[in-house]
PDB file of N, CA and C in Angstrom:
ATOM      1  N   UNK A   1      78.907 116.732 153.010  1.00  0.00           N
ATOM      2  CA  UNK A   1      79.996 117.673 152.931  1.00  0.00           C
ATOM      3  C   UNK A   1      80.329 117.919 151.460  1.00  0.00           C
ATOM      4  N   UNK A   2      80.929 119.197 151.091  1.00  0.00           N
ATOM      5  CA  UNK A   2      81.072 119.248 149.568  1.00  0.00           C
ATOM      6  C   UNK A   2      82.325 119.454 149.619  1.00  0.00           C
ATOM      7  N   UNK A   3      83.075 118.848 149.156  1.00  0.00           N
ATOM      8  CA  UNK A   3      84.474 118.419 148.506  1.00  0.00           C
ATOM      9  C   UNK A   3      85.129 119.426 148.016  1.00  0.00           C
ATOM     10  N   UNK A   4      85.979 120.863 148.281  1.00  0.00           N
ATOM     11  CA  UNK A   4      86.536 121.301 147.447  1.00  0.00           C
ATOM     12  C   UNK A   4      88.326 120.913 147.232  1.00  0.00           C
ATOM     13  N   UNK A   5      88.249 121.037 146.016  1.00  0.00           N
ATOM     14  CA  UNK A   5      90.079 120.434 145.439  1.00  0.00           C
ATOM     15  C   UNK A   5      90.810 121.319 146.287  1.00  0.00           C
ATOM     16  N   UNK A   6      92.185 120.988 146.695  1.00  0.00           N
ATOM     17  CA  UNK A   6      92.682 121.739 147.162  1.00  0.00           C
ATOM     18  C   UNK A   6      94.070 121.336 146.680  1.00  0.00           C
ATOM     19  N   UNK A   7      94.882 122.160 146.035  1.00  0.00           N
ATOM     20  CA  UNK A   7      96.019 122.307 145.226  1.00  0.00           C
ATOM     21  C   UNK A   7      96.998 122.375 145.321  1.00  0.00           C
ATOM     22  N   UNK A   8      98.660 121.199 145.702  1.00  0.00           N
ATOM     23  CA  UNK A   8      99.541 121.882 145.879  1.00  0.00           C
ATOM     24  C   UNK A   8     100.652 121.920 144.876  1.00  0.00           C
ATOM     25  N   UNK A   9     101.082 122.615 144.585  1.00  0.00           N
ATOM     26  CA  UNK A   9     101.946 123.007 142.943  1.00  0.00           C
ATOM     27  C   UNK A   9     100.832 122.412 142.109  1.00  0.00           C
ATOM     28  N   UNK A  10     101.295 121.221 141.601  1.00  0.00           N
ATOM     29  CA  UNK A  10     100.076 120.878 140.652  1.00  0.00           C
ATOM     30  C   UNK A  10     100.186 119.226 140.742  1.00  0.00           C
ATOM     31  N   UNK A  11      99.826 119.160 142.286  1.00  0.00           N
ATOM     32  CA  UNK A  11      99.318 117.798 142.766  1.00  0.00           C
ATOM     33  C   UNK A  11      98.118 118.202 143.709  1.00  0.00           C
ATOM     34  N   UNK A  12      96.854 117.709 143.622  1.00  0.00           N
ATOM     35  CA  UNK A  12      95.624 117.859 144.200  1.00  0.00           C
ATOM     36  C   UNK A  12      95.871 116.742 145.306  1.00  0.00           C
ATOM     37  N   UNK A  13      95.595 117.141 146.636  1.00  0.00           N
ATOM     38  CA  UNK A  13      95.887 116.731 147.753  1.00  0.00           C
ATOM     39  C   UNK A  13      94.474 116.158 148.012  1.00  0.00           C
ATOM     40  N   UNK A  14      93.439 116.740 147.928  1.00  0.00           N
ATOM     41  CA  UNK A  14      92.131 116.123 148.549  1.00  0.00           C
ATOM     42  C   UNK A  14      91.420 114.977 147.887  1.00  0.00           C
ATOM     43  N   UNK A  15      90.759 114.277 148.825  1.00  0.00           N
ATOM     44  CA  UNK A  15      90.268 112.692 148.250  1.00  0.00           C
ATOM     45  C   UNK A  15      88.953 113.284 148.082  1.00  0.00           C
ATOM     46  N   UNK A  16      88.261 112.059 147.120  1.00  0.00           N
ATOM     47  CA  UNK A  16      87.077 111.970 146.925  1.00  0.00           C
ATOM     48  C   UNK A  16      86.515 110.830 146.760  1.00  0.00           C
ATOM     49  N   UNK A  17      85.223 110.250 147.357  1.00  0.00           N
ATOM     50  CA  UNK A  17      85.240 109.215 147.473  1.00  0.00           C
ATOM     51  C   UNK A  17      84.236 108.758 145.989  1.00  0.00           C
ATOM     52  N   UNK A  18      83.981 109.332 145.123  1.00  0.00           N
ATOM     53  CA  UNK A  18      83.399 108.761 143.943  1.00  0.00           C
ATOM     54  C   UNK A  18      84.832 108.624 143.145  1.00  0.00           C
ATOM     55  N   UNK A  19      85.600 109.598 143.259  1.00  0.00           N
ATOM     56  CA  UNK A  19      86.713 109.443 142.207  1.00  0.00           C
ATOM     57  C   UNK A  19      87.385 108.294 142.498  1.00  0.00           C
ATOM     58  N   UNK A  20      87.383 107.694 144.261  1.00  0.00           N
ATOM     59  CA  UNK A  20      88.101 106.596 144.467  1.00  0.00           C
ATOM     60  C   UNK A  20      87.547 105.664 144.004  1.00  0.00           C
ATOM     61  N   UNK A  21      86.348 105.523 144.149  1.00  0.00           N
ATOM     62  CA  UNK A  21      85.660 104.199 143.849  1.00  0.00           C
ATOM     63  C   UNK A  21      85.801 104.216 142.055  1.00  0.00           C
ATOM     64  N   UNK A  22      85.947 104.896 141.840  1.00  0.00           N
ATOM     65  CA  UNK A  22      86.038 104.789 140.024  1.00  0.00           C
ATOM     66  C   UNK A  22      87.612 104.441 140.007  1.00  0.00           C
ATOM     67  N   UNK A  23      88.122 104.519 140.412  1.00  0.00           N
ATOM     68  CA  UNK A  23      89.801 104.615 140.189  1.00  0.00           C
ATOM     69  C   UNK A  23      89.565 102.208 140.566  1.00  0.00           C
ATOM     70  N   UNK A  24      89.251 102.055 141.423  1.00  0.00           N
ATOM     71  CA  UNK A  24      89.231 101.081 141.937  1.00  0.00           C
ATOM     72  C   UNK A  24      88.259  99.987 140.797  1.00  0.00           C
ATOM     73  N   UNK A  25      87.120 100.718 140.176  1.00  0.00           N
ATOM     74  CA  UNK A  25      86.077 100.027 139.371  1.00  0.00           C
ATOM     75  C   UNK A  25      87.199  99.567 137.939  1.00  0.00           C
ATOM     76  N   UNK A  26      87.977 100.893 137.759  1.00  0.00           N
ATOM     77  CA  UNK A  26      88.624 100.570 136.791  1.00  0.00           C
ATOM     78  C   UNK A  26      89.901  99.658 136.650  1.00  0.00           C
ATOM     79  N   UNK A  27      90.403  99.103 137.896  1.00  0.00           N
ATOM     80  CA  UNK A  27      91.839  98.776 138.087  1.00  0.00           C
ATOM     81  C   UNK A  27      90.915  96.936 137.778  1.00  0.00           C
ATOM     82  N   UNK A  28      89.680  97.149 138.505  1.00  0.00           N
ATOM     83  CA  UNK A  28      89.017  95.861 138.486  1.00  0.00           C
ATOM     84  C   UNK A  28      88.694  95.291 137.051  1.00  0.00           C
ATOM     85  N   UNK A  29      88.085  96.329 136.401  1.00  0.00           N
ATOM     86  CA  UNK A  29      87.864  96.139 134.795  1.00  0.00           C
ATOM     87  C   UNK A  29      88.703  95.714 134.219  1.00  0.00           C
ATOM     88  N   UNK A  30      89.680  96.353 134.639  1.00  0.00           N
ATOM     89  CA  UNK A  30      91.624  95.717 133.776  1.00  0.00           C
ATOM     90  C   UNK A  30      91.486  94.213 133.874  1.00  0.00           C
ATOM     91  N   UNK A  31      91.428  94.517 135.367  1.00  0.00           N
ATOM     92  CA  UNK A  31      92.194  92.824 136.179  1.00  0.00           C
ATOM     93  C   UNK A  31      90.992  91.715 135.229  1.00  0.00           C
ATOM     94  N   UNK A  32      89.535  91.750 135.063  1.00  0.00           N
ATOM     95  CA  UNK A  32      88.797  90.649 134.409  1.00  0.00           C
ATOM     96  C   UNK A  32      89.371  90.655 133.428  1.00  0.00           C
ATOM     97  N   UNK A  33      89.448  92.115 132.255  1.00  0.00           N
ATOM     98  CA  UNK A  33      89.749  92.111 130.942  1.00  0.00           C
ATOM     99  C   UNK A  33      91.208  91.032 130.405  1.00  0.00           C
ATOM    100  N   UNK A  34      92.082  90.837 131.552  1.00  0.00           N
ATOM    101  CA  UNK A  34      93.310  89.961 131.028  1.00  0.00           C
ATOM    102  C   UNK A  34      92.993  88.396 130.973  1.00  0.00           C
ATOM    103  N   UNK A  35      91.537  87.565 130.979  1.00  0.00           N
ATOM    104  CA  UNK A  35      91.041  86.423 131.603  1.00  0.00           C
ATOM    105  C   UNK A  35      92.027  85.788 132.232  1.00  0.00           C
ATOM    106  N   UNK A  36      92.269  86.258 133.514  1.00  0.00           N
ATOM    107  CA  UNK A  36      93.539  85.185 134.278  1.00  0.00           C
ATOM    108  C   UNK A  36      92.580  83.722 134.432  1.00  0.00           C
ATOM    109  N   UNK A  37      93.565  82.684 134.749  1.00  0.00           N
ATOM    110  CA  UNK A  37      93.186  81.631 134.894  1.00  0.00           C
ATOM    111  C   UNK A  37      92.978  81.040 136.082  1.00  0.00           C
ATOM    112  N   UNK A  38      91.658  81.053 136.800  1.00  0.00           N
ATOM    113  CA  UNK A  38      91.934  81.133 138.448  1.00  0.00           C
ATOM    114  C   UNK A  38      91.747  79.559 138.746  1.00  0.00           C
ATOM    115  N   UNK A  39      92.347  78.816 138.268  1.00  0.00           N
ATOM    116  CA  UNK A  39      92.822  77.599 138.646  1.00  0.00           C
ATOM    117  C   UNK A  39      94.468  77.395 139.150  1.00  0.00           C
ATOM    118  N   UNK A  40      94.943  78.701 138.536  1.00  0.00           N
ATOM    119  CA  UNK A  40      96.353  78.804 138.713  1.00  0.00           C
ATOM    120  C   UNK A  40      96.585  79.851 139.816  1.00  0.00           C
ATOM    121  N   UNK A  41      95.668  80.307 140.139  1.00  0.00           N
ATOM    122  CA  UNK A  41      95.936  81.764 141.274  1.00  0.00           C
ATOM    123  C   UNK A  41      95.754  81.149 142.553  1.00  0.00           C
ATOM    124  N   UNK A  42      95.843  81.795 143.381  1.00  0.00           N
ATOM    125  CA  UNK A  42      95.763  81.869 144.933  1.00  0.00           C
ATOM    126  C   UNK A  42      94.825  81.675 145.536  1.00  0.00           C
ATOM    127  N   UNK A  43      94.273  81.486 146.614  1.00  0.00           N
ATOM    128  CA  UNK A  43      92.995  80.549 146.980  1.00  0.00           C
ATOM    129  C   UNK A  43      92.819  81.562 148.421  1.00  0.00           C
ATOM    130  N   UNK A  44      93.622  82.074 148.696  1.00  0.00           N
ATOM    131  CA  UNK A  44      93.631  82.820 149.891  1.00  0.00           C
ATOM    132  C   UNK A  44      94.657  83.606 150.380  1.00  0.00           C
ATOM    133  N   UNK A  45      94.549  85.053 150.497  1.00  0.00           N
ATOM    134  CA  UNK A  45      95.428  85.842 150.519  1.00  0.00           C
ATOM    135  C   UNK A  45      95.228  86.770 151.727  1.00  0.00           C
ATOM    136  N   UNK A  46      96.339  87.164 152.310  1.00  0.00           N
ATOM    137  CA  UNK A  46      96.491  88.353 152.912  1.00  0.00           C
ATOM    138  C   UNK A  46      97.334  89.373 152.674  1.00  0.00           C
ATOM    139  N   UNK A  47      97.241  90.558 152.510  1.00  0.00           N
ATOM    140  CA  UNK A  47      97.724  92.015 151.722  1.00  0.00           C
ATOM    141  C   UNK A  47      98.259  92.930 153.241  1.00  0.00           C
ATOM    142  N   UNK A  48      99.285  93.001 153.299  1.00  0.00           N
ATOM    143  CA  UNK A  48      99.377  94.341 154.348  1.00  0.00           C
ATOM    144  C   UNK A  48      99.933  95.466 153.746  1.00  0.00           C
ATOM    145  N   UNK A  49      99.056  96.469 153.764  1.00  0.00           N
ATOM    146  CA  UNK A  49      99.130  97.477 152.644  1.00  0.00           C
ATOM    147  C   UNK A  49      98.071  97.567 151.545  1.00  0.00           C
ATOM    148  N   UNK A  50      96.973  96.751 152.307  1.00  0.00           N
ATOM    149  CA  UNK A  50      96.019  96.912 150.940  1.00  0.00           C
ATOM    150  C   UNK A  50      95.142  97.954 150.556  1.00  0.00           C
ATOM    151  N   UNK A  51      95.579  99.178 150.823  1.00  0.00           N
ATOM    152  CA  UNK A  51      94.365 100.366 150.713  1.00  0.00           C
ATOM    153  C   UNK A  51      94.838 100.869 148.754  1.00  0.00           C
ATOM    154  N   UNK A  52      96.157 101.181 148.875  1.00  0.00           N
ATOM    155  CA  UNK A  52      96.622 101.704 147.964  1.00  0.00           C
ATOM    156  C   UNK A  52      97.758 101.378 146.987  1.00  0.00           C
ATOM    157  N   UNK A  53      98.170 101.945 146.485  1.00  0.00           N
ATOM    158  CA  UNK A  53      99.213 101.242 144.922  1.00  0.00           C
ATOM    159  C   UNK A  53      99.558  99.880 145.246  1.00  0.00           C
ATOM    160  N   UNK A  54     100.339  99.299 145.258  1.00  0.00           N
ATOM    161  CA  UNK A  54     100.666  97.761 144.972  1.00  0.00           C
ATOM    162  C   UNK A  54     100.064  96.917 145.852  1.00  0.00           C
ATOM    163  N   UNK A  55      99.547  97.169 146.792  1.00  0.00           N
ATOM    164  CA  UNK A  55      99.180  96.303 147.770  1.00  0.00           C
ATOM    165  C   UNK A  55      97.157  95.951 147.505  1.00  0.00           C
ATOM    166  N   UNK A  56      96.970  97.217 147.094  1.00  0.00           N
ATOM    167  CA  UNK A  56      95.318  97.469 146.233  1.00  0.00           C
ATOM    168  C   UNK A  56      95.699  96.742 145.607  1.00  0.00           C
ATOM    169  N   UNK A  57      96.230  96.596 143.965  1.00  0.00           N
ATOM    170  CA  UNK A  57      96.627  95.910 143.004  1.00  0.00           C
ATOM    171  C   UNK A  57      96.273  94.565 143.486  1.00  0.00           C
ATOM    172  N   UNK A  58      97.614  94.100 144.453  1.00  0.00           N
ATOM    173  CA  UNK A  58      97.842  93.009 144.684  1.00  0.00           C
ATOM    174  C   UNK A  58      96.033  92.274 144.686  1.00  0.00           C
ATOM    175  N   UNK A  59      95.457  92.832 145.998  1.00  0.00           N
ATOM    176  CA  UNK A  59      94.340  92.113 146.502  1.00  0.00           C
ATOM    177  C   UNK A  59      93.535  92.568 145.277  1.00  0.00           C
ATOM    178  N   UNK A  60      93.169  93.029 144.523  1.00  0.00           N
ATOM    179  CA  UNK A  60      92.144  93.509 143.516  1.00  0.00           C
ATOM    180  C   UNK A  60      92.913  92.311 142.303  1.00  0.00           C
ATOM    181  N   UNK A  61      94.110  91.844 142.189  1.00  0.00           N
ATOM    182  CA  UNK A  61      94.188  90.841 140.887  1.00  0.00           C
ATOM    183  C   UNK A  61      93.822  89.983 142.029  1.00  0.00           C
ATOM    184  N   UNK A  62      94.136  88.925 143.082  1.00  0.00           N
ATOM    185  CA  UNK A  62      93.548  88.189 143.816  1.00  0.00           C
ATOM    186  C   UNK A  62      92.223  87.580 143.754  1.00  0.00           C
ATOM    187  N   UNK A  63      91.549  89.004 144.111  1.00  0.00           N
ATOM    188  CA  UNK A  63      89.773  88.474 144.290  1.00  0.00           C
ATOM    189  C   UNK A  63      89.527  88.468 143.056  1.00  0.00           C
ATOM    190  N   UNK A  64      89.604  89.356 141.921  1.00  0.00           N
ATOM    191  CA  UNK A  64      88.759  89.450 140.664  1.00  0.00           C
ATOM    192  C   UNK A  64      89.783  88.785 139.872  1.00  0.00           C
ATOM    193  N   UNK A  65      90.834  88.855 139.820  1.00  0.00           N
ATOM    194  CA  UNK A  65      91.513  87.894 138.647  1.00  0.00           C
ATOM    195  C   UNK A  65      91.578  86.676 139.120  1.00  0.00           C
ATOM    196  N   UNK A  66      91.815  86.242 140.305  1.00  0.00           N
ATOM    197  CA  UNK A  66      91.953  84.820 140.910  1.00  0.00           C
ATOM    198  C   UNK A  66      90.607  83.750 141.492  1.00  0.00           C
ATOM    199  N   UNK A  67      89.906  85.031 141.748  1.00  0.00           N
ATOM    200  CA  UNK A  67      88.629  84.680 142.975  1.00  0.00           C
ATOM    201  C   UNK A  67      88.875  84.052 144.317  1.00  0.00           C
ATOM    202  N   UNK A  68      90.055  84.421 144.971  1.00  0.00           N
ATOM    203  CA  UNK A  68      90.688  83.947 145.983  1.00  0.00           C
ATOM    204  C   UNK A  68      90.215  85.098 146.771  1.00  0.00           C
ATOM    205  N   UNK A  69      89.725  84.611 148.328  1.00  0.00           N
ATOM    206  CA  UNK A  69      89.441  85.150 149.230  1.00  0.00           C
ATOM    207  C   UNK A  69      90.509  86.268 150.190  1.00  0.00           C
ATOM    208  N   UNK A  70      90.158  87.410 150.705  1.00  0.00           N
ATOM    209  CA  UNK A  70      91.165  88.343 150.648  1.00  0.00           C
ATOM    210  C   UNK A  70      91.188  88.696 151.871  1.00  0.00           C
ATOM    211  N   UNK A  71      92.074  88.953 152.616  1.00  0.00           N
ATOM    212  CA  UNK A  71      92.107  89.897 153.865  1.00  0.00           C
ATOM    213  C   UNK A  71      93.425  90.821 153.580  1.00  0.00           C
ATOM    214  N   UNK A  72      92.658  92.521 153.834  1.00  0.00           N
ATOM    215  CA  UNK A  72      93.356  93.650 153.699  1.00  0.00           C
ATOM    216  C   UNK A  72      93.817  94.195 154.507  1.00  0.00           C
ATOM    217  N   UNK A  73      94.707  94.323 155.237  1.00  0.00           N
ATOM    218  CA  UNK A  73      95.481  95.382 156.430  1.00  0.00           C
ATOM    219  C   UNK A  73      95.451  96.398 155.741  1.00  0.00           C
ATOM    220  N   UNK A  74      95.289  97.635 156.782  1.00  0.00           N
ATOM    221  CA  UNK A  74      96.210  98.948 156.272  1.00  0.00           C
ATOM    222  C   UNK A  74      95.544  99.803 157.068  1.00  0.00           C
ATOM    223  N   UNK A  75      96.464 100.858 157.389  1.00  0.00           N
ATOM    224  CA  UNK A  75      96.229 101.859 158.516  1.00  0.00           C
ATOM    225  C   UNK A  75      95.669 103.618 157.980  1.00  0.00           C
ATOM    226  N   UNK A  76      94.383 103.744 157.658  1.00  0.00           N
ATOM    227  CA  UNK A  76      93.887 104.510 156.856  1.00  0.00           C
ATOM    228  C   UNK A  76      93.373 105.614 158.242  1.00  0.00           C
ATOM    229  N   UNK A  77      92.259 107.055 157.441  1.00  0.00           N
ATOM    230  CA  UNK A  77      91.498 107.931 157.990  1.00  0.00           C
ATOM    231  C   UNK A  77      89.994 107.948 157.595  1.00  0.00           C
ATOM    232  N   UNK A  78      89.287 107.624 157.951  1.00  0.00           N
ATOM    233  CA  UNK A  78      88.200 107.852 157.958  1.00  0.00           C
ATOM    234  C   UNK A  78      87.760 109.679 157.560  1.00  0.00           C
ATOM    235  N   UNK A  79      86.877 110.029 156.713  1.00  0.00           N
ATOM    236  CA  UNK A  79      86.596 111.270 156.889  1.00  0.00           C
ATOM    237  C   UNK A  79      85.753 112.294 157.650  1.00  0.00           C
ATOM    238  N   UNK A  80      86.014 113.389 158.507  1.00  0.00           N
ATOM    239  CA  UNK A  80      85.130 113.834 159.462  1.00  0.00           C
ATOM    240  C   UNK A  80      83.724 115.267 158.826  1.00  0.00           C
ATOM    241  N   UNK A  81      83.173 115.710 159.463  1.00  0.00           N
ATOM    242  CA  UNK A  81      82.377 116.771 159.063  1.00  0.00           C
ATOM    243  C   UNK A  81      83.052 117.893 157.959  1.00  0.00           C
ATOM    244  N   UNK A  82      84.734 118.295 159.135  1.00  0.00           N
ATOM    245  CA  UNK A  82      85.458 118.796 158.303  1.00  0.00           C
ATOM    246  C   UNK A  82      86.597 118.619 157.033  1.00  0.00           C
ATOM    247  N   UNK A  83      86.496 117.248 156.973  1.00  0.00           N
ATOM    248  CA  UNK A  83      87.781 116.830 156.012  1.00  0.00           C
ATOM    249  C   UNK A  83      87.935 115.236 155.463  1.00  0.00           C
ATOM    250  N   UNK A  84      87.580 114.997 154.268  1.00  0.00           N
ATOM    251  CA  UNK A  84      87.620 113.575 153.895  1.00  0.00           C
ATOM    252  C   UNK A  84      88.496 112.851 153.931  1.00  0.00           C
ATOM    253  N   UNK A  85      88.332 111.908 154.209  1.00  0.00           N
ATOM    254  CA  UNK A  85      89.175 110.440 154.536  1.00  0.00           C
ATOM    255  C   UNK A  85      90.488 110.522 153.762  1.00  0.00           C
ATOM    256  N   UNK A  86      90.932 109.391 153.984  1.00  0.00           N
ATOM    257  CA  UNK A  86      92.185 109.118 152.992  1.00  0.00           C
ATOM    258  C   UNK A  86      91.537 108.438 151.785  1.00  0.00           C
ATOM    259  N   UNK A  87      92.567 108.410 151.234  1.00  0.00           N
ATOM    260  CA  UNK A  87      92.219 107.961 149.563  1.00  0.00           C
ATOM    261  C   UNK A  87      92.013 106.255 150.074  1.00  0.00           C
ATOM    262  N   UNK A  88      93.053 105.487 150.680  1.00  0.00           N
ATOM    263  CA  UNK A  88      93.069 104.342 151.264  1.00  0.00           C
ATOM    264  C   UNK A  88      91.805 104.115 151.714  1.00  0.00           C
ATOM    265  N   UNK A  89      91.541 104.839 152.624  1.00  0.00           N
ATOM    266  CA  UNK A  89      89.856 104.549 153.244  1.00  0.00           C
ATOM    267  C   UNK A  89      88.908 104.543 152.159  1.00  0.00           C
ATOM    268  N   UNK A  90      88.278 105.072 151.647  1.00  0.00           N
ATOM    269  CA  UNK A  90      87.624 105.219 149.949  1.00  0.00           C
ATOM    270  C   UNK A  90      88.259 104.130 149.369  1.00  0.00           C
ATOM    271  N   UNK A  91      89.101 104.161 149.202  1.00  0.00           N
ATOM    272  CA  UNK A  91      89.708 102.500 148.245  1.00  0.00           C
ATOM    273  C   UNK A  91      89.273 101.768 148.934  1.00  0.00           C
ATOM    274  N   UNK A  92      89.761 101.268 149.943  1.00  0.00           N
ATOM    275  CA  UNK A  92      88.697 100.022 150.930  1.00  0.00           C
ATOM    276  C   UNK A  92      87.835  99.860 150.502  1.00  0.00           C
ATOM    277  N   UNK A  93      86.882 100.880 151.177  1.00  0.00           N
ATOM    278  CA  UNK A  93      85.566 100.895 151.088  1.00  0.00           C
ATOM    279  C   UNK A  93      85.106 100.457 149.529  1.00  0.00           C
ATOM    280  N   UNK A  94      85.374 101.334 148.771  1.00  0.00           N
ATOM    281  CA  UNK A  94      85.413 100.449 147.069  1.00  0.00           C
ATOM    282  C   UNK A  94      85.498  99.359 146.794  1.00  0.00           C
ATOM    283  N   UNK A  95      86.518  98.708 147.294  1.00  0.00           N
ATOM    284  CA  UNK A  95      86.833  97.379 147.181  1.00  0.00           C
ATOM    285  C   UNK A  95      85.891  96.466 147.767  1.00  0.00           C
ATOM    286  N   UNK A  96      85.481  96.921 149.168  1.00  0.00           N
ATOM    287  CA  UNK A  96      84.612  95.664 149.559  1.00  0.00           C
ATOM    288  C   UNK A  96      83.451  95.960 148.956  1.00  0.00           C
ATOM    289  N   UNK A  97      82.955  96.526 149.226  1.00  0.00           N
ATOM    290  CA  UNK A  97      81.687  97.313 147.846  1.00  0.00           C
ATOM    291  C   UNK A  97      81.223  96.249 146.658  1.00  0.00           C
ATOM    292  N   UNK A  98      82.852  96.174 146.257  1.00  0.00           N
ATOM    293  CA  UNK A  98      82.883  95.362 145.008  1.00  0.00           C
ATOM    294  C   UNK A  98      82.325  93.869 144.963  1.00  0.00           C
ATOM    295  N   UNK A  99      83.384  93.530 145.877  1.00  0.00           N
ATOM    296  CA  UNK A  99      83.515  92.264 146.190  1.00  0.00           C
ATOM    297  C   UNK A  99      82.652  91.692 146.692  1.00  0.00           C
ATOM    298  N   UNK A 100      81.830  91.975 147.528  1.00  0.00           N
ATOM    299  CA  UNK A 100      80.541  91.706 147.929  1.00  0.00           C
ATOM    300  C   UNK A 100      79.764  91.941 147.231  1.00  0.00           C
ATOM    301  N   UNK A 101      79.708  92.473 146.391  1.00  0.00           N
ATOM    302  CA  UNK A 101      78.318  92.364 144.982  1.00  0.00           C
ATOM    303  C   UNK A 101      78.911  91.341 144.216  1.00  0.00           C
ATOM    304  N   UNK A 102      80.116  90.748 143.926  1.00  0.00           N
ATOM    305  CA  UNK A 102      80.727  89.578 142.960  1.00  0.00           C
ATOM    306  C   UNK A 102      80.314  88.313 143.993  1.00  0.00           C
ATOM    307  N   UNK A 103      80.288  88.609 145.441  1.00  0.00           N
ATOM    308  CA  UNK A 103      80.064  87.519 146.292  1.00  0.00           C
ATOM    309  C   UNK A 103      81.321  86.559 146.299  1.00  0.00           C
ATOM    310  N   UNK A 104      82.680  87.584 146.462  1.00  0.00           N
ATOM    311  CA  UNK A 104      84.344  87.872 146.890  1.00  0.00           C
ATOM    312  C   UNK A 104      83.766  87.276 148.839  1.00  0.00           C
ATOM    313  N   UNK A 105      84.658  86.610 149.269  1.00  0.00           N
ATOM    314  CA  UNK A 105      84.993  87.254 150.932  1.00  0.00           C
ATOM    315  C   UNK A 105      85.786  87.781 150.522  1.00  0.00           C
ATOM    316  N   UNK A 106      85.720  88.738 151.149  1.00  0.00           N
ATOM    317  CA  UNK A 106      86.354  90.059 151.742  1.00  0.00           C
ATOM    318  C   UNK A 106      86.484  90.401 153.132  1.00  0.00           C
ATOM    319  N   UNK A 107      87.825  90.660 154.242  1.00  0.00           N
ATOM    320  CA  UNK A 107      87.503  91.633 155.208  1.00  0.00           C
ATOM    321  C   UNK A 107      88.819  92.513 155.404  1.00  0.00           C
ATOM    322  N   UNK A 108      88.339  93.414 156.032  1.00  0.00           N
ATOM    323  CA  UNK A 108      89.280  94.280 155.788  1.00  0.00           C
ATOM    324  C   UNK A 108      89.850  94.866 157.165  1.00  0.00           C
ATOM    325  N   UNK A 109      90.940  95.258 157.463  1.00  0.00           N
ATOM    326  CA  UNK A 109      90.860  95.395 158.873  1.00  0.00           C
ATOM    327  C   UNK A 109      92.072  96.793 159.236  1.00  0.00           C
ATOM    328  N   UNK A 110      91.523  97.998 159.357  1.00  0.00           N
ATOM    329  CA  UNK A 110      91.948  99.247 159.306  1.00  0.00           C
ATOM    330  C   UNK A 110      92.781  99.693 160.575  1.00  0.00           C
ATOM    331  N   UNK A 111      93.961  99.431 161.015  1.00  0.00           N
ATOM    332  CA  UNK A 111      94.635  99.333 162.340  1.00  0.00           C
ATOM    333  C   UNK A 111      96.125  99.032 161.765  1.00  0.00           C
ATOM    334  N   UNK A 112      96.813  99.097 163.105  1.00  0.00           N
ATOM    335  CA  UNK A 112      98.225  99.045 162.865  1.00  0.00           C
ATOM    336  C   UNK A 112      98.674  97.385 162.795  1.00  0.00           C
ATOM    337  N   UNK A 113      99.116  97.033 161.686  1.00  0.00           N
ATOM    338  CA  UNK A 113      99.329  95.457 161.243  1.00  0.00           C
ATOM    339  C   UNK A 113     100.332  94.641 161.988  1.00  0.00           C
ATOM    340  N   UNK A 114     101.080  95.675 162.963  1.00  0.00           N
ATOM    341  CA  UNK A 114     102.090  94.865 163.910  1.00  0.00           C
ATOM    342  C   UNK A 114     101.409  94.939 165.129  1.00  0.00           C
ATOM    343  N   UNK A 115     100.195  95.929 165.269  1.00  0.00           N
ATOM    344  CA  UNK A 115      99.824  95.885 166.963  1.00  0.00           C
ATOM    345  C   UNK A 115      99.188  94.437 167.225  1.00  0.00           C
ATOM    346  N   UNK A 116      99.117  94.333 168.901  1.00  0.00           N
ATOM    347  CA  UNK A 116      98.577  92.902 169.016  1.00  0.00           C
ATOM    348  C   UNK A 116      96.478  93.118 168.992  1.00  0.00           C
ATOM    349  N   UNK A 117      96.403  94.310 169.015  1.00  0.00           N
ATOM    350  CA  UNK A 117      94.528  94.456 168.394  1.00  0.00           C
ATOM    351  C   UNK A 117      94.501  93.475 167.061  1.00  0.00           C
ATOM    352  N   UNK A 118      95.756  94.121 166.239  1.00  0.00           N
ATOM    353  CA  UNK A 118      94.880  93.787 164.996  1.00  0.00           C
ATOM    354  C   UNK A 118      95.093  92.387 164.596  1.00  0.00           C
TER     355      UNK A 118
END
């Protein structure tokens, strides 16, 4: 599918999933660049809200600043023939991406965080 921007006042509404994964490569670059001390971090975490702003953060200083194992809630869209995902979904997906090439656990689990499924 080819991606066109779509504009409202002058906030771009449509996701992309290279721009996400770069948005995510870079939040990761930060998080090594501060050398946290992962003797002092967290050993195991769970994030509800982890697709996007603080809750991404959160689990992205976790695994890469801490090396603490992560589980992500969050209730995202997948993208169809006609219309790409959420930014959240692309962030996910980025994230485990990541983390699994660092050889992070990671899982991630895309559903409603109070239902009894998830």
């Amino acid at each position: 599918m080819i991606i066109k921007p779509k504009v409202r006042g002058f906030i771009c509404t449509t996701t992309h999933p290279k721009g996400c994964e770069q948005n995510v490569l870079e939040q990761i670059e930060a998080t090594r660049a501060r050398g946290l001390d992962k003797s002092q971090g967290p050993k195991k975490v769970l994030v509800i809200g982890a697709s996007s702003g603080y809750g991404l953060a959160a689990r992205i200083t976790a695994a890469f600043g801490y090396g603490a194992d992560t589980l992500g809630v969050f209730f995202e869209k997948p993208g169809t023939e006609k219309k790409p995902g959420t930014a959240g979904w692309y962030n996910s997906a980025a994230f485990d991406k990541f983390a699994k090439q660092e050889g992070l656990y990671s899982k991630s689990i895309n559903g409603d965080a109070f239902s009894h499924e998830a």
